[in-house]
Protein backbone atom coordinates (compact mmCIF):
# COMPACT_ATOMS: atom_id res chain seq x y z
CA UNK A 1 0.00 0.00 0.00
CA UNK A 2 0.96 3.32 -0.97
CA UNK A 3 1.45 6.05 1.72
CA UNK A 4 0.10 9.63 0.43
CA UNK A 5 1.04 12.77 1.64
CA UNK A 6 -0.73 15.21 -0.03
CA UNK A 7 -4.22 15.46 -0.58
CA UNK A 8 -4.73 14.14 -3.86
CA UNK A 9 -6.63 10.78 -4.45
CA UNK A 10 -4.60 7.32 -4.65
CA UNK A 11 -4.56 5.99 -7.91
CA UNK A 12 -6.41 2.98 -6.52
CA UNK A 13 -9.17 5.62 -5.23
CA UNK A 14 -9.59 7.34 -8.70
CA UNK A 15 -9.73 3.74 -10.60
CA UNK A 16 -11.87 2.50 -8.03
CA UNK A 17 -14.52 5.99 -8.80
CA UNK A 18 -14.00 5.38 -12.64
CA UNK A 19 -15.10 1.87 -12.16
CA UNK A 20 -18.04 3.28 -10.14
CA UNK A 21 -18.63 5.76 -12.90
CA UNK A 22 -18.63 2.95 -15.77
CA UNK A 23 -22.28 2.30 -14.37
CA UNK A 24 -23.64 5.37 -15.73
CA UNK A 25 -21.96 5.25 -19.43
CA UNK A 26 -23.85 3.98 -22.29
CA UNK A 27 -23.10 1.47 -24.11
CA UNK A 28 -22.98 0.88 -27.99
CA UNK A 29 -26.10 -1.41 -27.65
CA UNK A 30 -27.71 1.45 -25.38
CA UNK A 31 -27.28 3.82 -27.93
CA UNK A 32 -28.51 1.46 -30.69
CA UNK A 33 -31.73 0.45 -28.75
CA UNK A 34 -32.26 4.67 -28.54
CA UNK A 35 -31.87 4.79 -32.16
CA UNK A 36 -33.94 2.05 -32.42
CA UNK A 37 -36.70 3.64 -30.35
CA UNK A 38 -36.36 7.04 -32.18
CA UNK A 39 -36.94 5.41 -35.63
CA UNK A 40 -40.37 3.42 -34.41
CA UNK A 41 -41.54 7.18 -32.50
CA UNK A 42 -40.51 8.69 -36.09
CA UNK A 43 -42.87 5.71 -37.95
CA UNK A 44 -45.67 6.32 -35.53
CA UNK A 45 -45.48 10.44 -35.70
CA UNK A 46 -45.43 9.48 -39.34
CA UNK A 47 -48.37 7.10 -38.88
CA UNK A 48 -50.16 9.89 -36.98
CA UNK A 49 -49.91 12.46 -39.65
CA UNK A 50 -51.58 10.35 -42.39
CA UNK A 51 -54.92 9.61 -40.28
CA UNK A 52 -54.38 13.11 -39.79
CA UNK A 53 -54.75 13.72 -43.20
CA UNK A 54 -57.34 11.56 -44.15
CA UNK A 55 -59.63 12.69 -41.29
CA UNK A 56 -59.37 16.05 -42.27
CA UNK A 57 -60.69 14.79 -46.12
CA UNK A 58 -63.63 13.04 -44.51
CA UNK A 59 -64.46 16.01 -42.31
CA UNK A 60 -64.51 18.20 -45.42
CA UNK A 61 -66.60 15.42 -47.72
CA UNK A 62 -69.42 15.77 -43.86
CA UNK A 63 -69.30 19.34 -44.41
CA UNK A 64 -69.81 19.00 -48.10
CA UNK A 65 -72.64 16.56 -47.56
CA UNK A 66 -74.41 18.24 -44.99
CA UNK A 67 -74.11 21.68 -47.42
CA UNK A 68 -75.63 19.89 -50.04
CA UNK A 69 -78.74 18.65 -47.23
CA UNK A 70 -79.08 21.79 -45.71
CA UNK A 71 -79.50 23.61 -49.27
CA UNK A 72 -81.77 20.88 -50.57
CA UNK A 73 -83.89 21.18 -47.50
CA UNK A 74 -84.17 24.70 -47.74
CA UNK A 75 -84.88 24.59 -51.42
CA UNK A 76 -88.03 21.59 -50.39
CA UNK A 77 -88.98 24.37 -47.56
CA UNK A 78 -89.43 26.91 -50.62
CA UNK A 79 -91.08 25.03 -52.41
CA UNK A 80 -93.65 23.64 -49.92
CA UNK A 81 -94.09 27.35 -49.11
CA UNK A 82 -94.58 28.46 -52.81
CA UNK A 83 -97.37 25.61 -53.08
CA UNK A 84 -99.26 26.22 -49.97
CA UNK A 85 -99.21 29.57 -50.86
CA UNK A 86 -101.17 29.20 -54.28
CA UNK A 87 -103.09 26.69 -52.81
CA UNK A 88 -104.45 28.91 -50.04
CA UNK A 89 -104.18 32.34 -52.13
């Protein structure tokens, strides 16, 4: 054993805190799973944005549709106006 006389850490104490500190580091596979993880959240946001898409075309075909209704049942309240009126008149 080695006798210190200053302050500084043994070199047994700083191997034995970069051992400690080895816990903490990534590994290549840790870093590959991430990138593997960031490529599925990528397909999904992806996924996402094209039922995005498509709900926004079958909210505008509703709106279309019920454009068309309300017009048509405007046009049938007209009408049924127009005839009671020149049947009672």
């Amino acid at each position: 054993m080695t006798i210190q006389t200053d302050d500084r850490p043994s070199t047994e104490e700083r191997v034995s805190r970069l051992e400690g500190a080895y816990d903490h580091l990534a590994t290549k596979a840790d870093v590959a799973d991430v990138r593997t993880e960031i490529a599925e959240v990528r397909i999904e946001v992806a996924d996402v944005r094209t039922e995005v898409v498509k709900l926004r075309a079958e909210m505008a075909a509703m709106e279309t549709r019920m454009v068309k209704w309300l017009v048509s049942a405007v046009g049938i309240g007209v009408a049924i106006t127009v005839a009671l009126n020149r049947l009672l008149g």
